[in-house]
PDB file of N, CA and C in Angstrom:
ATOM      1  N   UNK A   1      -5.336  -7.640  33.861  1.00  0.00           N
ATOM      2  CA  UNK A   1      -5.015  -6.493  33.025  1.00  0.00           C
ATOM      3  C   UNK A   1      -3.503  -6.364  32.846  1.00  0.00           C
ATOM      4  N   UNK A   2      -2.345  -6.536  33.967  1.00  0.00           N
ATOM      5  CA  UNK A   2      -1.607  -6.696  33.622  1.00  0.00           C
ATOM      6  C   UNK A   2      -0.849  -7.655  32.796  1.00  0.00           C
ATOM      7  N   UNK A   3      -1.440  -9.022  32.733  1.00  0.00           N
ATOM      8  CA  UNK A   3      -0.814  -9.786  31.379  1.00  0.00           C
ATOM      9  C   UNK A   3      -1.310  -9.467  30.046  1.00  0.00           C
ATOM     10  N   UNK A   4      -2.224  -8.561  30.347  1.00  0.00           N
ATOM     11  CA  UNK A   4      -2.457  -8.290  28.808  1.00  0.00           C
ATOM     12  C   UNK A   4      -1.519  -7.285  28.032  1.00  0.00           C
ATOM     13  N   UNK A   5      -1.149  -6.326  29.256  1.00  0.00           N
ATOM     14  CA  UNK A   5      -0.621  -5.163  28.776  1.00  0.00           C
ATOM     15  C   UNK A   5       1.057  -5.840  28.743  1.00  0.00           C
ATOM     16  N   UNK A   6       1.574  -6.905  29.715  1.00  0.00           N
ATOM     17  CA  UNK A   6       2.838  -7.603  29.450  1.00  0.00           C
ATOM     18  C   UNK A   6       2.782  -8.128  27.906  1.00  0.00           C
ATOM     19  N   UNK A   7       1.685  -8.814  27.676  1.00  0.00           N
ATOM     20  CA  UNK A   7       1.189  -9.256  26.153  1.00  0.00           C
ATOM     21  C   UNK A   7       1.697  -8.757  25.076  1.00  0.00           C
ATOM     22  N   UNK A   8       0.653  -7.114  25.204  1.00  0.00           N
ATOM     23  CA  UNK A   8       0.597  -6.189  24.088  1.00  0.00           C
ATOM     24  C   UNK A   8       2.005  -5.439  24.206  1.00  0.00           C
ATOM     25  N   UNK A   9       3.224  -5.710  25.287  1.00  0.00           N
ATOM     26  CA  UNK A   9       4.140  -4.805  25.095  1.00  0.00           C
ATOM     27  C   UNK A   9       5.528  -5.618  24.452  1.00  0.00           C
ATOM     28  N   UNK A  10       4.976  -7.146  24.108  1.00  0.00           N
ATOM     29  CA  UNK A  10       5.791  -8.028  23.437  1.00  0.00           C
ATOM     30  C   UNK A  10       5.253  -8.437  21.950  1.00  0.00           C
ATOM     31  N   UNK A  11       3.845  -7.713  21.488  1.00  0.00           N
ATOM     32  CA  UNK A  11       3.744  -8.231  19.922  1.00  0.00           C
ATOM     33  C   UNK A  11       3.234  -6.553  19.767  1.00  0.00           C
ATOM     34  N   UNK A  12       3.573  -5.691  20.171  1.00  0.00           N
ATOM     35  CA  UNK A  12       3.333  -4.012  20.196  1.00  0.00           C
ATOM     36  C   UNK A  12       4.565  -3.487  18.760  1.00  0.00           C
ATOM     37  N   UNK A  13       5.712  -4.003  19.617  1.00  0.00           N
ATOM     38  CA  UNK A  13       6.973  -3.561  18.892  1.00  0.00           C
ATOM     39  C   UNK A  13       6.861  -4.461  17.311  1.00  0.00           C
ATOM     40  N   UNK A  14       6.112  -5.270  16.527  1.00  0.00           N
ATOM     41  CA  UNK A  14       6.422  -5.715  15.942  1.00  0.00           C
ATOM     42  C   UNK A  14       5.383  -5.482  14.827  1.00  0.00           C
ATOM     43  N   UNK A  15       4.620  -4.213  15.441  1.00  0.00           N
ATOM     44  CA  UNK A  15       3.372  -3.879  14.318  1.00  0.00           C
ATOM     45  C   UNK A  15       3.856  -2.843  13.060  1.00  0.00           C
ATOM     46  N   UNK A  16       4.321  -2.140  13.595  1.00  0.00           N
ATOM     47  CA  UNK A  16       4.834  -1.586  12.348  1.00  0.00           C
ATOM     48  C   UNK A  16       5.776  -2.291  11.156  1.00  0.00           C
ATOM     49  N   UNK A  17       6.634  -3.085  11.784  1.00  0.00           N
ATOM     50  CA  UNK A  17       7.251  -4.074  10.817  1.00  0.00           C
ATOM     51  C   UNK A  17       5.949  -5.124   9.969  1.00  0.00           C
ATOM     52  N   UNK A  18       4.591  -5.715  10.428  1.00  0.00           N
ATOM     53  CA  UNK A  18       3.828  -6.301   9.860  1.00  0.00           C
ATOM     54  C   UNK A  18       3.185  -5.493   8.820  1.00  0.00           C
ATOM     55  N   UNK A  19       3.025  -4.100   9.371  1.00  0.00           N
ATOM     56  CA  UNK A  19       2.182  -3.484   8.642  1.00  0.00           C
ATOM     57  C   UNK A  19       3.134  -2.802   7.537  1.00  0.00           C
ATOM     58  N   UNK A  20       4.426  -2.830   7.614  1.00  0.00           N
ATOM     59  CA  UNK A  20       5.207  -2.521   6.127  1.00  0.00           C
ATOM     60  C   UNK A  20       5.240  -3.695   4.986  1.00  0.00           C
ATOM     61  N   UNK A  21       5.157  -5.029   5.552  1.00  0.00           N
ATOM     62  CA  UNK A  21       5.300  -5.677   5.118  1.00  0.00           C
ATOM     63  C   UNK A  21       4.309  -5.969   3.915  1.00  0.00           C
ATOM     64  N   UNK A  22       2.572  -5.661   4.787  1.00  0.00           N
ATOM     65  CA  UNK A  22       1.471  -5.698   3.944  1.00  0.00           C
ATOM     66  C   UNK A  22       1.849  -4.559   3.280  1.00  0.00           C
ATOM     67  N   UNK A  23       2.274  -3.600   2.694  1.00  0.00           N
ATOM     68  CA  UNK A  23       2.051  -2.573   2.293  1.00  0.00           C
ATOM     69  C   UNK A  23       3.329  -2.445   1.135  1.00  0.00           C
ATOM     70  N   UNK A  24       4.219  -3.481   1.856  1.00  0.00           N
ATOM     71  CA  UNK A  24       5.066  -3.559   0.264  1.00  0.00           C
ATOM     72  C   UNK A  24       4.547  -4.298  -0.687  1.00  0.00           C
ATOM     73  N   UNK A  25       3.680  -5.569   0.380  1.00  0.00           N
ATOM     74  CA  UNK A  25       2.945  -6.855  -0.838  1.00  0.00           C
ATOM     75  C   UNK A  25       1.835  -6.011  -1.483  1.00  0.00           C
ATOM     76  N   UNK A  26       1.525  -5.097  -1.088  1.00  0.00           N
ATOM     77  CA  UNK A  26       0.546  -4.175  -1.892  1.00  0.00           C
ATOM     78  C   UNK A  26       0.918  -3.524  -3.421  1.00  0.00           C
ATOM     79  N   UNK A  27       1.832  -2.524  -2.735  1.00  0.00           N
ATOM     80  CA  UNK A  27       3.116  -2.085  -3.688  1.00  0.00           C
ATOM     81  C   UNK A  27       3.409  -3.151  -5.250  1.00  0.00           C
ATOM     82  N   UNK A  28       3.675  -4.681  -4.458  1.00  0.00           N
ATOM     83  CA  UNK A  28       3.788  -5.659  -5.654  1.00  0.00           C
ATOM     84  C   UNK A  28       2.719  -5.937  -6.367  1.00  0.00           C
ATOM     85  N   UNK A  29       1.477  -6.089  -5.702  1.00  0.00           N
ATOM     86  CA  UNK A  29       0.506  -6.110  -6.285  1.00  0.00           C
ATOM     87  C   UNK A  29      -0.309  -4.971  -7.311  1.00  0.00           C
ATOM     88  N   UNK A  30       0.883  -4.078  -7.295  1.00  0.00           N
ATOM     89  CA  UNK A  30      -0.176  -3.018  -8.136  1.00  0.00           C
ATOM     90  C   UNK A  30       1.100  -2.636  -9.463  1.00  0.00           C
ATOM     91  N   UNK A  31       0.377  -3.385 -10.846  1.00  0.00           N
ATOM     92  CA  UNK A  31       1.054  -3.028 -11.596  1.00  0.00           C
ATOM     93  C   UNK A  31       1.031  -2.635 -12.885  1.00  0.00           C
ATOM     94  N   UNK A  32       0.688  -1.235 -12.542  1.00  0.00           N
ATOM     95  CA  UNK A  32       0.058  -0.789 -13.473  1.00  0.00           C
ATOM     96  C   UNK A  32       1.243   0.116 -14.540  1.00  0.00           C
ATOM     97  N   UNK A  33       2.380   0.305 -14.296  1.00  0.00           N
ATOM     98  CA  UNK A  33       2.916   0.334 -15.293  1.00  0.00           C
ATOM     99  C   UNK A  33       3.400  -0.671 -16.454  1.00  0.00           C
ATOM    100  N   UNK A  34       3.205  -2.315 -15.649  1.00  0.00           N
ATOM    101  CA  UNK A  34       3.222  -3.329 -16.745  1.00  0.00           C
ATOM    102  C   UNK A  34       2.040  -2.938 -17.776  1.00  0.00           C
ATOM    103  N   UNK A  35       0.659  -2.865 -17.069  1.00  0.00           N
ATOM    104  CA  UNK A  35      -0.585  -2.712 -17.949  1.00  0.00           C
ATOM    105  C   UNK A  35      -0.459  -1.210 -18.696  1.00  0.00           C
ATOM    106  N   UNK A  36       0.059  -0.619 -18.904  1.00  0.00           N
ATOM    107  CA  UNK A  36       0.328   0.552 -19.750  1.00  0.00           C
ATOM    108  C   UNK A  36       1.540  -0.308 -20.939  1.00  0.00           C
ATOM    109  N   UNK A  37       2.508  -0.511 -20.316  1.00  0.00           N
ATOM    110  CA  UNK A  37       3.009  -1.632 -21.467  1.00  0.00           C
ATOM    111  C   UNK A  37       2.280  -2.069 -22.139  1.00  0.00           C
ATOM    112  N   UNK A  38       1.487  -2.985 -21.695  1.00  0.00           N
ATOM    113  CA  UNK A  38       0.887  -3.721 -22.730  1.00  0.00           C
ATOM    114  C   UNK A  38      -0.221  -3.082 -23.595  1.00  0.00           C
ATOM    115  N   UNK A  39      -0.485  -2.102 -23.419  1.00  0.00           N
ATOM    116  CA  UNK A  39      -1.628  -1.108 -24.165  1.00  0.00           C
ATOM    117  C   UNK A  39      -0.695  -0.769 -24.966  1.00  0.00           C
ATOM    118  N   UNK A  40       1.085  -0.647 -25.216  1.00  0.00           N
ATOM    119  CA  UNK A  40       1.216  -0.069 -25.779  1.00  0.00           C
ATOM    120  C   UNK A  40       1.353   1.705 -25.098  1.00  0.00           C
ATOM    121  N   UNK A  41       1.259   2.057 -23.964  1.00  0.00           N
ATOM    122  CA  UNK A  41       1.593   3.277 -23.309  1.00  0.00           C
ATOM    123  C   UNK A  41       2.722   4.113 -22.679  1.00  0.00           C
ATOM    124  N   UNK A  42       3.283   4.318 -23.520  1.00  0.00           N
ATOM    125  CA  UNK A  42       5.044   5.125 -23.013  1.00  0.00           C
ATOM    126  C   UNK A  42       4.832   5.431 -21.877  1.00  0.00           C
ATOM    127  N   UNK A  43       5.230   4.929 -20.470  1.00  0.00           N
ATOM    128  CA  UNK A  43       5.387   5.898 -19.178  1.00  0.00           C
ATOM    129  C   UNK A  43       6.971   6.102 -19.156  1.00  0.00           C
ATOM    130  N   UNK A  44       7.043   7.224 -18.328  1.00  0.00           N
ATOM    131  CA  UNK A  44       8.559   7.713 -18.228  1.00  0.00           C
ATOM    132  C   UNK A  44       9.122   6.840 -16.628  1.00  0.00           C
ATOM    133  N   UNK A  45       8.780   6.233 -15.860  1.00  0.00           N
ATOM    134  CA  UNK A  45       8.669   5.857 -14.855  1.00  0.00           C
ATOM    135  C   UNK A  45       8.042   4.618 -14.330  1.00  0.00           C
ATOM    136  N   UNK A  46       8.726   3.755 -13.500  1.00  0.00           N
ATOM    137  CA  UNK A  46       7.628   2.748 -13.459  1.00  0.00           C
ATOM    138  C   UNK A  46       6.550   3.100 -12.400  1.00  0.00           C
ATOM    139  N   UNK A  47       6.800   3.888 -11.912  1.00  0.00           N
ATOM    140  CA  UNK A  47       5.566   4.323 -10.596  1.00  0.00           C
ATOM    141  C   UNK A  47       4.633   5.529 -11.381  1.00  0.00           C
ATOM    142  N   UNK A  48       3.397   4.637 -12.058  1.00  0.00           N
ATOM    143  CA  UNK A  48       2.722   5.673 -12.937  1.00  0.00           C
ATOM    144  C   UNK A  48       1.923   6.639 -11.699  1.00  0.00           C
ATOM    145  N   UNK A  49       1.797   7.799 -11.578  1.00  0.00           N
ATOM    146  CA  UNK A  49       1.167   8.618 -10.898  1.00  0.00           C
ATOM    147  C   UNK A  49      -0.571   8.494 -11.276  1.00  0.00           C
ATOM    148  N   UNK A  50      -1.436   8.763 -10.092  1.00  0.00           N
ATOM    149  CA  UNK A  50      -2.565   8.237 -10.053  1.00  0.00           C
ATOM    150  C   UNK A  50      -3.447   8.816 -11.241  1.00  0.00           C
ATOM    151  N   UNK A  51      -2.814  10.661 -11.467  1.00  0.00           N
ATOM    152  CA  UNK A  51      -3.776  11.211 -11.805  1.00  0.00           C
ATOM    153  C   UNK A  51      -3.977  10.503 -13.393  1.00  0.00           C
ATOM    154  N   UNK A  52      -2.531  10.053 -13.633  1.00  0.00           N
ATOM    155  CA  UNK A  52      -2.294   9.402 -15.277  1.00  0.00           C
ATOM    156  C   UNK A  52      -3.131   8.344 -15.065  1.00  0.00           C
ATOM    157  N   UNK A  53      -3.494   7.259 -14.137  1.00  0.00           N
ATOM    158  CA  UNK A  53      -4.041   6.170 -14.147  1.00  0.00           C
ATOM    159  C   UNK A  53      -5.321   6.405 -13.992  1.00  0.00           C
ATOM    160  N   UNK A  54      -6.147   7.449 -13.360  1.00  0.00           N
ATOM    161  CA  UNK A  54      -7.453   7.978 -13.770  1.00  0.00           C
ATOM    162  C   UNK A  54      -7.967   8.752 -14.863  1.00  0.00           C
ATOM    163  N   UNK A  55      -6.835   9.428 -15.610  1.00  0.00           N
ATOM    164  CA  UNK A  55      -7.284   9.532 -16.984  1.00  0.00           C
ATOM    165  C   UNK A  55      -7.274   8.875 -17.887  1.00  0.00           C
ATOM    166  N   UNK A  56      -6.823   7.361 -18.106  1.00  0.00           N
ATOM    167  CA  UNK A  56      -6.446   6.265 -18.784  1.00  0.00           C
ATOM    168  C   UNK A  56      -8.205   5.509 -18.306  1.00  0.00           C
ATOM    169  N   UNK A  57      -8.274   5.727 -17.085  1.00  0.00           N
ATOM    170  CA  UNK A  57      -9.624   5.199 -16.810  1.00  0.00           C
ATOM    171  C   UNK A  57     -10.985   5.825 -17.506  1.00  0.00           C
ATOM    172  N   UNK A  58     -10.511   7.282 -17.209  1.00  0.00           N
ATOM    173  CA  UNK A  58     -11.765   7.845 -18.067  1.00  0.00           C
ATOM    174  C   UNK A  58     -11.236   7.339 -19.801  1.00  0.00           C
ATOM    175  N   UNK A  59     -10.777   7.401 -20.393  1.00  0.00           N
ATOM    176  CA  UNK A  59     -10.604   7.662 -21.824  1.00  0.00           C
ATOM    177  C   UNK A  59     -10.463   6.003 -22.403  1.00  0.00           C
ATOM    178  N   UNK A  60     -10.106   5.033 -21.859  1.00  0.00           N
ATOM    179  CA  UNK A  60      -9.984   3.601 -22.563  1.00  0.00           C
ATOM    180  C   UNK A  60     -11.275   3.198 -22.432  1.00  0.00           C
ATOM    181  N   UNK A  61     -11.570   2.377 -23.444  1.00  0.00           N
ATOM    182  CA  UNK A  61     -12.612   1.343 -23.939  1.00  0.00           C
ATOM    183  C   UNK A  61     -12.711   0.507 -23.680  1.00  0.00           C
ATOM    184  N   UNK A  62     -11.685  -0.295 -23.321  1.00  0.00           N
ATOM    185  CA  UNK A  62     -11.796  -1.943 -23.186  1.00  0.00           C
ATOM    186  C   UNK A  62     -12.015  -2.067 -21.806  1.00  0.00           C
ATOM    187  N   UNK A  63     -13.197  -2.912 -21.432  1.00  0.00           N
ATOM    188  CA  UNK A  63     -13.637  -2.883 -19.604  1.00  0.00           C
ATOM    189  C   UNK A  63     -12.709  -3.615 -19.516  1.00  0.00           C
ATOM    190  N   UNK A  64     -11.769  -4.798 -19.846  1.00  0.00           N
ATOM    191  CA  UNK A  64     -11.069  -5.498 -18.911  1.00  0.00           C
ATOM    192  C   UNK A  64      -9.684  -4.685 -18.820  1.00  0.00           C
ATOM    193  N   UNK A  65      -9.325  -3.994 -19.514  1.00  0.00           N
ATOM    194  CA  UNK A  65      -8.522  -2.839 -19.229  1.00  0.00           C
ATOM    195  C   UNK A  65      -8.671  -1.894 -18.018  1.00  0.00           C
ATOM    196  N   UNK A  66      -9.711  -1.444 -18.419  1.00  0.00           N
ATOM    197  CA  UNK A  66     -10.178  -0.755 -17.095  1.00  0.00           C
ATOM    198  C   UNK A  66     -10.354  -1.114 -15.418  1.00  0.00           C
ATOM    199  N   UNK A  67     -11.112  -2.732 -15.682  1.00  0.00           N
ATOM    200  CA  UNK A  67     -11.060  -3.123 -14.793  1.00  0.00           C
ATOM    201  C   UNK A  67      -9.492  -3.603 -13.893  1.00  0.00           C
ATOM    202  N   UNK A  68      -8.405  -3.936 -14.949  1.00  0.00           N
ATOM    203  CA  UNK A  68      -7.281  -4.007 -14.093  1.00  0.00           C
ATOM    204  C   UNK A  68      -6.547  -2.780 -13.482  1.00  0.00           C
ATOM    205  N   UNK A  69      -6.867  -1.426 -14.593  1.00  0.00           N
ATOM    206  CA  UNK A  69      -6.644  -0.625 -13.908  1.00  0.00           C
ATOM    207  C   UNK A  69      -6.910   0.252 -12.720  1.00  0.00           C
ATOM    208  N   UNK A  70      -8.133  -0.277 -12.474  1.00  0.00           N
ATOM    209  CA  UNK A  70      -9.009  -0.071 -10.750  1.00  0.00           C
ATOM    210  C   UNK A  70      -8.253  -0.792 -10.190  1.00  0.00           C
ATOM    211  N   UNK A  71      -7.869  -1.753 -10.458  1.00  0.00           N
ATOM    212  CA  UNK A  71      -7.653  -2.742  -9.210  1.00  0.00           C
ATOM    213  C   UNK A  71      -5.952  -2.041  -9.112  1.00  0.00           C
ATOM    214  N   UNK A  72      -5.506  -2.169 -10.256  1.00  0.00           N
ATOM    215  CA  UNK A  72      -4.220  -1.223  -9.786  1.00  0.00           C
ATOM    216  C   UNK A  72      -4.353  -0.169  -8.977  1.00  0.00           C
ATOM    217  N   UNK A  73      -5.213   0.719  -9.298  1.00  0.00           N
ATOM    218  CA  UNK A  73      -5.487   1.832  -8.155  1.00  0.00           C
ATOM    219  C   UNK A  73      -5.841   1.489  -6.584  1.00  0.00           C
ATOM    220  N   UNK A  74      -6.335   0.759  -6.374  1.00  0.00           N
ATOM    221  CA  UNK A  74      -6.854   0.118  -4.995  1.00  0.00           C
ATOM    222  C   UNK A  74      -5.701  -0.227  -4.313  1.00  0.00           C
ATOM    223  N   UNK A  75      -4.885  -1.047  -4.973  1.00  0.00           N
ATOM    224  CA  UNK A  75      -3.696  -1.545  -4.775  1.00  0.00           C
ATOM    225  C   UNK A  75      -2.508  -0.654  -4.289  1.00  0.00           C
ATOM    226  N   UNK A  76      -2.386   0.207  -5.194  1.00  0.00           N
ATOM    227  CA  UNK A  76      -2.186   1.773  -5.044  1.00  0.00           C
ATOM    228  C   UNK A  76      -2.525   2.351  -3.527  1.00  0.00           C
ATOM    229  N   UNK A  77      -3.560   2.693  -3.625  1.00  0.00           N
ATOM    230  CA  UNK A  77      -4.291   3.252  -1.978  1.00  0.00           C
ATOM    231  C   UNK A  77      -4.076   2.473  -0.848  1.00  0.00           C
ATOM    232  N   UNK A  78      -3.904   1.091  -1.226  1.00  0.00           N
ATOM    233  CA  UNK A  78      -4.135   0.314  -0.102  1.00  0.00           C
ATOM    234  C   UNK A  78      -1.987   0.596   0.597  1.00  0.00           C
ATOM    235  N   UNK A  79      -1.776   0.355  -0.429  1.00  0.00           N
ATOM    236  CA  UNK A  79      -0.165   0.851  -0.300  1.00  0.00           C
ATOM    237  C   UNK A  79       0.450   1.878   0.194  1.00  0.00           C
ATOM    238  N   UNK A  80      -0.595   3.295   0.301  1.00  0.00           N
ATOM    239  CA  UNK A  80      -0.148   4.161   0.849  1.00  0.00           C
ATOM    240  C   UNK A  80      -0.963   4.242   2.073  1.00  0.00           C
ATOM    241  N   UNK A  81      -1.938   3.822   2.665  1.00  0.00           N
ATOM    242  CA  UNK A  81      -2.770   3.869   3.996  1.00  0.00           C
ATOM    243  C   UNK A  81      -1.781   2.640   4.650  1.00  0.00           C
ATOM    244  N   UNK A  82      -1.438   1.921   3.832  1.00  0.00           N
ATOM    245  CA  UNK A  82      -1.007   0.660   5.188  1.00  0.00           C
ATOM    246  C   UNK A  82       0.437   1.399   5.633  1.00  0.00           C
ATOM    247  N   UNK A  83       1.291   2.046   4.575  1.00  0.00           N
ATOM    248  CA  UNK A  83       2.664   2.925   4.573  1.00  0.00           C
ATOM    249  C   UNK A  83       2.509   3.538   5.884  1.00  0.00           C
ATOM    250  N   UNK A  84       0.907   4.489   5.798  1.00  0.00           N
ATOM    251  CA  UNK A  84       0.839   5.542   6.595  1.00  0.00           C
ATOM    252  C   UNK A  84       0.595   4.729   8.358  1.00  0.00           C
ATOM    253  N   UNK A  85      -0.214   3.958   8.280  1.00  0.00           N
ATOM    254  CA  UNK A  85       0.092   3.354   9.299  1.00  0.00           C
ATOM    255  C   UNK A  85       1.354   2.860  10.168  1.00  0.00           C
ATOM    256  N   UNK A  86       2.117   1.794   9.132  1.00  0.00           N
ATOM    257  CA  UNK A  86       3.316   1.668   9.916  1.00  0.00           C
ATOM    258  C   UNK A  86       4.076   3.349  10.462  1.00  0.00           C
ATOM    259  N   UNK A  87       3.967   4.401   9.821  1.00  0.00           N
ATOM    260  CA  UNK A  87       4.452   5.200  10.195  1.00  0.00           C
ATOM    261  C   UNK A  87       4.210   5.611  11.409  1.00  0.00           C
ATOM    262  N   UNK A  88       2.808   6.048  11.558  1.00  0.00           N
ATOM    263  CA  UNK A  88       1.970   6.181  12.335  1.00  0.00           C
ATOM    264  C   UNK A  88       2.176   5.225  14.039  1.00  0.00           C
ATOM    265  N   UNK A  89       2.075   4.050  13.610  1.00  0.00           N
ATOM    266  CA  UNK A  89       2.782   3.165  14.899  1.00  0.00           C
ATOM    267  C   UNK A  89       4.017   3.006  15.347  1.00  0.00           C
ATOM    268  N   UNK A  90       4.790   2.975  14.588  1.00  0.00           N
ATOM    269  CA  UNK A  90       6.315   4.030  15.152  1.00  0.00           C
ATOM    270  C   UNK A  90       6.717   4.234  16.389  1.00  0.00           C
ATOM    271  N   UNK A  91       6.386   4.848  16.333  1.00  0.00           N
ATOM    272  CA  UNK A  91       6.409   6.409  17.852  1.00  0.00           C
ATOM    273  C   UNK A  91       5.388   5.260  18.830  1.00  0.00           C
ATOM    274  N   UNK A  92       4.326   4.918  18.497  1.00  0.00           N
ATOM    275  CA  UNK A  92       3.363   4.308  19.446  1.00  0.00           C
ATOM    276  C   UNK A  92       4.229   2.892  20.337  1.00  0.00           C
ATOM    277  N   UNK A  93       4.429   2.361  19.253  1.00  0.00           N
ATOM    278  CA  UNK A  93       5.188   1.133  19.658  1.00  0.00           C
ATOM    279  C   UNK A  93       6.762   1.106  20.353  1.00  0.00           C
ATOM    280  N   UNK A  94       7.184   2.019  19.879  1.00  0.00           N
ATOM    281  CA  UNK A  94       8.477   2.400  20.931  1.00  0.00           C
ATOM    282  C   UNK A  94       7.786   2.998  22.233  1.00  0.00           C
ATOM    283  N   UNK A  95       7.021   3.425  22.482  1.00  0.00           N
ATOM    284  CA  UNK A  95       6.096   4.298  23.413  1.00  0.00           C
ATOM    285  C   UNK A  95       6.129   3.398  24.341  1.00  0.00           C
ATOM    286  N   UNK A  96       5.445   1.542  24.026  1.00  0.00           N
ATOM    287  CA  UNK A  96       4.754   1.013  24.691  1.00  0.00           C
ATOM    288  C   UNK A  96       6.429   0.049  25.232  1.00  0.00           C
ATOM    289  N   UNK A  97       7.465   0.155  24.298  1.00  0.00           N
ATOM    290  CA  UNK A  97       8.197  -0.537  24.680  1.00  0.00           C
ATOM    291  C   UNK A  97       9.212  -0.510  25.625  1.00  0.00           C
ATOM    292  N   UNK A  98       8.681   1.082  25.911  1.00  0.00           N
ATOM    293  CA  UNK A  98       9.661   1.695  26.905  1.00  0.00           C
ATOM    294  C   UNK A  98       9.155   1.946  28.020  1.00  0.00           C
ATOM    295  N   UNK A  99       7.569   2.085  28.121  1.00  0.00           N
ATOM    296  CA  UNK A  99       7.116   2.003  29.011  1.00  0.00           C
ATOM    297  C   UNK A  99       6.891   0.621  29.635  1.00  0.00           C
ATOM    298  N   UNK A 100       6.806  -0.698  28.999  1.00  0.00           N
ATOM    299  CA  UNK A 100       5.951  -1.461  29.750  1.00  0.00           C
ATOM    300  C   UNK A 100       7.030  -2.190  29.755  1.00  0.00           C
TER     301      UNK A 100
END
């Protein structure tokens, strides 16, 4: 038990840095103010806000439109849960690094 916890107190400190990392490649992956470009959609911003990207969902026609714009949204969510995590481990991982 103790080499595990020697283990976990040498790849502990380095979770929050992994988990920003996924969460910026998320960030890149979601781009849904290009796909408003290309519709032709004035945004004032390149970080279109969700509620605009779910009313674009209800009101457009074209499924492959739509469908990129889900996936922008996912992309979206997945970007702010992985955010919230690294935050979240923070505090945990200095915790473990000071203790162990």
């Amino acid at each position: 038990m103790q080499n595990f916890l020697l283990y976990l107190s040498g790849i502990w400190p380095l979770t929050p840095l992994f988990l920003f990392i996924v969460a910026v490649s998320f960030k890149l992956m979601d781009n849904s103010a290009y796909l408003f470009l290309q519709k032709e959609i004035v945004t004032t911003s390149p970080n279109v806000s969700r509620s605009v990207i779910k009313k674009e969902i209800r009101m457009a026609r074209d499924p492959d439109f739509i469908r990129q714009l889900r996936r922008a949204l996912i992309f979206r969510n997945l970007h702010k849960s992985f955010l919230a995590f690294a935050l979240i481990s923070l505090p945990l991982s200095l915790l473990f690094f000071f203790l162990y």
